[in-house]
C-alpha atoms as a PDB file:
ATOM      1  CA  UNK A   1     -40.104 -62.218  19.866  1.00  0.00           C
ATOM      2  CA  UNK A   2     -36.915 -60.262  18.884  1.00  0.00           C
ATOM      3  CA  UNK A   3     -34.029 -62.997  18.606  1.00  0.00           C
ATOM      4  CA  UNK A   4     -30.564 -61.121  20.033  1.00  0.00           C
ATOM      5  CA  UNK A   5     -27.307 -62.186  18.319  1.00  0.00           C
ATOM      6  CA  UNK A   6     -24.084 -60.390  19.850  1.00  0.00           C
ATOM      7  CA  UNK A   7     -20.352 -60.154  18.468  1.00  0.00           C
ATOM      8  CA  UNK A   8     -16.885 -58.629  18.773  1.00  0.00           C
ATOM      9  CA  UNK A   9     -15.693 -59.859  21.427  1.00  0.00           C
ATOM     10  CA  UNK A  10     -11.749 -61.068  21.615  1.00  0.00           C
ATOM     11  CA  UNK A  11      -8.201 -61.109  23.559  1.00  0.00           C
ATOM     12  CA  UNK A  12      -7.230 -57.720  24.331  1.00  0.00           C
ATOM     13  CA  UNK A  13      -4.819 -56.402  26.638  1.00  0.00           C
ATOM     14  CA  UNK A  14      -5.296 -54.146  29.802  1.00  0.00           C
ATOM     15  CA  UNK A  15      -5.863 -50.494  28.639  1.00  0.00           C
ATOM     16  CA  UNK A  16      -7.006 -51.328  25.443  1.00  0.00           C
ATOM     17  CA  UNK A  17     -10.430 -51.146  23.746  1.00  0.00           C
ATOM     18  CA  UNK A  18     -13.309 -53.459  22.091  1.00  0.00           C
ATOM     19  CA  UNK A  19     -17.003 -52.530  20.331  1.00  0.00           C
ATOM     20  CA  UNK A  20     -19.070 -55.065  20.650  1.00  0.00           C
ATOM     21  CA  UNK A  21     -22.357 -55.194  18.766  1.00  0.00           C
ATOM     22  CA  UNK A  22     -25.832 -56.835  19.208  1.00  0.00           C
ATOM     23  CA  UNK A  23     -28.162 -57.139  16.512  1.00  0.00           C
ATOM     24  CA  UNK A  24     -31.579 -58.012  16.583  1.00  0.00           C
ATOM     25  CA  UNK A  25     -33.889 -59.331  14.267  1.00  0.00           C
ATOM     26  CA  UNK A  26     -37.889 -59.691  14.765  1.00  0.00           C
ATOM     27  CA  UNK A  27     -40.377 -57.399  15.374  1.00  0.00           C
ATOM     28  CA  UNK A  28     -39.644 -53.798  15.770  1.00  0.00           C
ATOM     29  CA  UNK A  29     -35.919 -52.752  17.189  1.00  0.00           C
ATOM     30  CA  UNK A  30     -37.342 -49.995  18.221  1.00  0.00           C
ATOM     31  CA  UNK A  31     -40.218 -51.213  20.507  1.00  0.00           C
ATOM     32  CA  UNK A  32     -37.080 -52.342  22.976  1.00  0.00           C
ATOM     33  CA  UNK A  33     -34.689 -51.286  25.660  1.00  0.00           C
ATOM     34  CA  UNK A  34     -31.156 -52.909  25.373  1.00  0.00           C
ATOM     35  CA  UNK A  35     -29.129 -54.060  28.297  1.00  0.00           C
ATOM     36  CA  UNK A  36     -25.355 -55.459  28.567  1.00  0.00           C
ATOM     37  CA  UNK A  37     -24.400 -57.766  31.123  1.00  0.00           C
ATOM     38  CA  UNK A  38     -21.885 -59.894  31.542  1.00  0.00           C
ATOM     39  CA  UNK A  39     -21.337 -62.884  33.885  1.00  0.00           C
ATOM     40  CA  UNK A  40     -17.523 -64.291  34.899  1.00  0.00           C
ATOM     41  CA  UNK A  41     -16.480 -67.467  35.482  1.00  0.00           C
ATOM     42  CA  UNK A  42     -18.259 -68.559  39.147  1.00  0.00           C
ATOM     43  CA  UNK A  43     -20.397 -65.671  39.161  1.00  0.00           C
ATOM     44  CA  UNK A  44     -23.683 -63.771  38.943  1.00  0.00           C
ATOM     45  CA  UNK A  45     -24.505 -62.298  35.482  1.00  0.00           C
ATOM     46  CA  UNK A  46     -24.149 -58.605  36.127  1.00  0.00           C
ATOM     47  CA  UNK A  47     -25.670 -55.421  34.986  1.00  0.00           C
ATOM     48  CA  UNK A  48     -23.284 -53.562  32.809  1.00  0.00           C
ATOM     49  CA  UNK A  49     -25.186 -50.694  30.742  1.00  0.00           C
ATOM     50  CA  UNK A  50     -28.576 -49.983  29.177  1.00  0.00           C
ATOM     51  CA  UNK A  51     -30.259 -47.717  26.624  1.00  0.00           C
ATOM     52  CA  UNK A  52     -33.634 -46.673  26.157  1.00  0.00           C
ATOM     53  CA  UNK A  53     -35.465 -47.252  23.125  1.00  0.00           C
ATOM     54  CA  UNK A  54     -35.215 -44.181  21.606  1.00  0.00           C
ATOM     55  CA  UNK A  55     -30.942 -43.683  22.614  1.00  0.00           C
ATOM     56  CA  UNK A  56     -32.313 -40.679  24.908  1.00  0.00           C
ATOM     57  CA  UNK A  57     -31.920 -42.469  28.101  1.00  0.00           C
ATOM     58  CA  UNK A  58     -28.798 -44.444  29.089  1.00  0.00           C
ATOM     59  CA  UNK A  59     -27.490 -46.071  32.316  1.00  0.00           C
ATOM     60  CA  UNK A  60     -24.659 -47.838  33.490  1.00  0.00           C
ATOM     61  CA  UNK A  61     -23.076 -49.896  36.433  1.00  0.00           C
ATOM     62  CA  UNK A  62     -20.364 -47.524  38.658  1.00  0.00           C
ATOM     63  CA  UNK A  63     -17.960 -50.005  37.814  1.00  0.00           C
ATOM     64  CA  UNK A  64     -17.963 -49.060  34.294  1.00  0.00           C
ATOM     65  CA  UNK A  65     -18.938 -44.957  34.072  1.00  0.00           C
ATOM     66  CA  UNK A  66     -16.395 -42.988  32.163  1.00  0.00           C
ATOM     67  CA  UNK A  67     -15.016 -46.059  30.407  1.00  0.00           C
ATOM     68  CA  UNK A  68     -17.986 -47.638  28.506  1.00  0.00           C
ATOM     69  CA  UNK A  69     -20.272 -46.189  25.998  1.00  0.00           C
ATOM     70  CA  UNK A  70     -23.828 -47.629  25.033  1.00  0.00           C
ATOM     71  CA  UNK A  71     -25.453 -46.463  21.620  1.00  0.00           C
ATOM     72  CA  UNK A  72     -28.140 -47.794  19.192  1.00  0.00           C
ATOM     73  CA  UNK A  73     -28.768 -47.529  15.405  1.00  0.00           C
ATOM     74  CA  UNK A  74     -32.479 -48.091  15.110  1.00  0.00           C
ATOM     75  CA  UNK A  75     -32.119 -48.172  11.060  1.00  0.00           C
ATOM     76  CA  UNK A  76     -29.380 -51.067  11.288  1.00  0.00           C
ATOM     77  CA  UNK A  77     -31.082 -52.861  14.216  1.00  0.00           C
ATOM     78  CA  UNK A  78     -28.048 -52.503  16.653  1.00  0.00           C
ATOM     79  CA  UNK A  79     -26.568 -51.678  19.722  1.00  0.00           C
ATOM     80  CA  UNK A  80     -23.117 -50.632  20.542  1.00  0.00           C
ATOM     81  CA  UNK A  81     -21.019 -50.936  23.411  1.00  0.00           C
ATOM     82  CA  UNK A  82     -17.773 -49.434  23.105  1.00  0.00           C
ATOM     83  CA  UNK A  83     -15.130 -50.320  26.238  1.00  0.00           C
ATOM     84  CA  UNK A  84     -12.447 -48.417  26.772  1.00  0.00           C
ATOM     85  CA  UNK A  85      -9.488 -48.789  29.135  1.00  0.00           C
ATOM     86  CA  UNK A  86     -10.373 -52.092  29.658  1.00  0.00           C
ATOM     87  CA  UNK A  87      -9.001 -54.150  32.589  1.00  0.00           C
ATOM     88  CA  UNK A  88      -8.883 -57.668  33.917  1.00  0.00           C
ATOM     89  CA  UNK A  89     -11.911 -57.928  35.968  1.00  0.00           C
ATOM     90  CA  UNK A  90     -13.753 -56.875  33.040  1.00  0.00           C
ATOM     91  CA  UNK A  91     -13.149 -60.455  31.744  1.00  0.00           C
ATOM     92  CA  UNK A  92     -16.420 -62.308  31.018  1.00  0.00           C
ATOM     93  CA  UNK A  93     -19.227 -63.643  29.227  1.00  0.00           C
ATOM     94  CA  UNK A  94     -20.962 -59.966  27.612  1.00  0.00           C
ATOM     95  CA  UNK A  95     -24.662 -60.363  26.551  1.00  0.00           C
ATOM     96  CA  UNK A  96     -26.935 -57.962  24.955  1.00  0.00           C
ATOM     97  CA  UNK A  97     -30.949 -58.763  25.957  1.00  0.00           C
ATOM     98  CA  UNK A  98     -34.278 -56.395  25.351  1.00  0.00           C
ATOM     99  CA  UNK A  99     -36.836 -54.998  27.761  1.00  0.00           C
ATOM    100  CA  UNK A 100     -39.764 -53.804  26.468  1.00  0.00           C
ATOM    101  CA  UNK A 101     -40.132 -49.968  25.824  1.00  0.00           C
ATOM    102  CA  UNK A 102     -43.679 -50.022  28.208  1.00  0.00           C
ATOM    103  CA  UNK A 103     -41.376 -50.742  31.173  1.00  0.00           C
ATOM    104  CA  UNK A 104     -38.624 -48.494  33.330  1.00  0.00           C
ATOM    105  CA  UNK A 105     -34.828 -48.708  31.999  1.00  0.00           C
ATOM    106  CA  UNK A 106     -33.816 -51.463  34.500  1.00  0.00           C
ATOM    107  CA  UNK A 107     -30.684 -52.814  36.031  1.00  0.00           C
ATOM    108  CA  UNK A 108     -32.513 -56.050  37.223  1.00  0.00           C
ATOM    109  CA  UNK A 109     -31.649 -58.588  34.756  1.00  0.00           C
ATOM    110  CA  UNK A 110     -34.914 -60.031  35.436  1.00  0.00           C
ATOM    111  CA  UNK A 111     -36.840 -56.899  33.998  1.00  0.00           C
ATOM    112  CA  UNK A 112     -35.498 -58.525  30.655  1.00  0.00           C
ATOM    113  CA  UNK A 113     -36.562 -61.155  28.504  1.00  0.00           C
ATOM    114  CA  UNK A 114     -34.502 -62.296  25.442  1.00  0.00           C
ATOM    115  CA  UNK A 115     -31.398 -62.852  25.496  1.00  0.00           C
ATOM    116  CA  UNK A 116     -28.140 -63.498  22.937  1.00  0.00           C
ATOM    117  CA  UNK A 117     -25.988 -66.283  23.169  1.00  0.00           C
ATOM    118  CA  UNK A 118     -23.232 -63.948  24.575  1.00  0.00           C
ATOM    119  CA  UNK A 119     -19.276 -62.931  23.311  1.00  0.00           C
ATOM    120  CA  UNK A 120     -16.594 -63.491  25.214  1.00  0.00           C
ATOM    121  CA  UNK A 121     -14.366 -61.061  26.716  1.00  0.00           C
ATOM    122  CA  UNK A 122     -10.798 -61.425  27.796  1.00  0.00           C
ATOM    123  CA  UNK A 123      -8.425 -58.606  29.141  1.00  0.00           C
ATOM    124  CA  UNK A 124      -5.078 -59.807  30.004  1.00  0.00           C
ATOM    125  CA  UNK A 125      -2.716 -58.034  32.448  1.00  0.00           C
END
């Protein structure tokens, strides 16, 4: 099974901008979809953005379109997510997990199996 390990996470201020990264190790990178959620304190993990296994496909939550960007390197074995104009209730726990590439790109975090042991995420107003 692919084994997920995310980073870059930090303090940033509202406006500003963080690239996380999650890299796998295991079998094939490329036999795998890669989602991003990310769960805040007293709440639901939640879908944040996806990309197929191949980087043709992406998808992300509304809350996040036009601010985030999801890319892969299949030669390094990682996924990107760059956030832009970041705000506050972007705050949270950010974790990078695989579906694999047999399946639909999925929002449901239950179409996913592994998962990383998550970055944090802090935007202060």
């Amino acid at each position: 099974q692919v084994q997920l390990v995310e980073s870059g996470g930090g303090l940033v201020q509202a406006g500003g901008s963080l690239r996380l990264s999650c890299t796998a190790s295991g079998p094939t990178f490329s036999n795998y979809h890669i989602g991003w959620f990310r769960q805040a304190p007293g709440k639901e993990r939640e879908f944040v953005a996806a990309i197929s296994w191949s980087g043709d496909r992406t998808d992300y939550a509304d809350s996040v379109k036009g601010r985030f960007t999801i890319s892969r390197n299949n030669t390094k074995n990682t996924v990107y997510l760059q956030m832009n104009s970041l705000k506050p209730e972007d705050t949270g726990v950010y974790y990078c997990t695989e579906s694999a590439r047999v399946y639909f790109l999925s929002q449901s975090r239950f179409r996913y199996d592994a998962w990383g042991q998550g970055t944090q995420v802090t935007v202060s107003s």
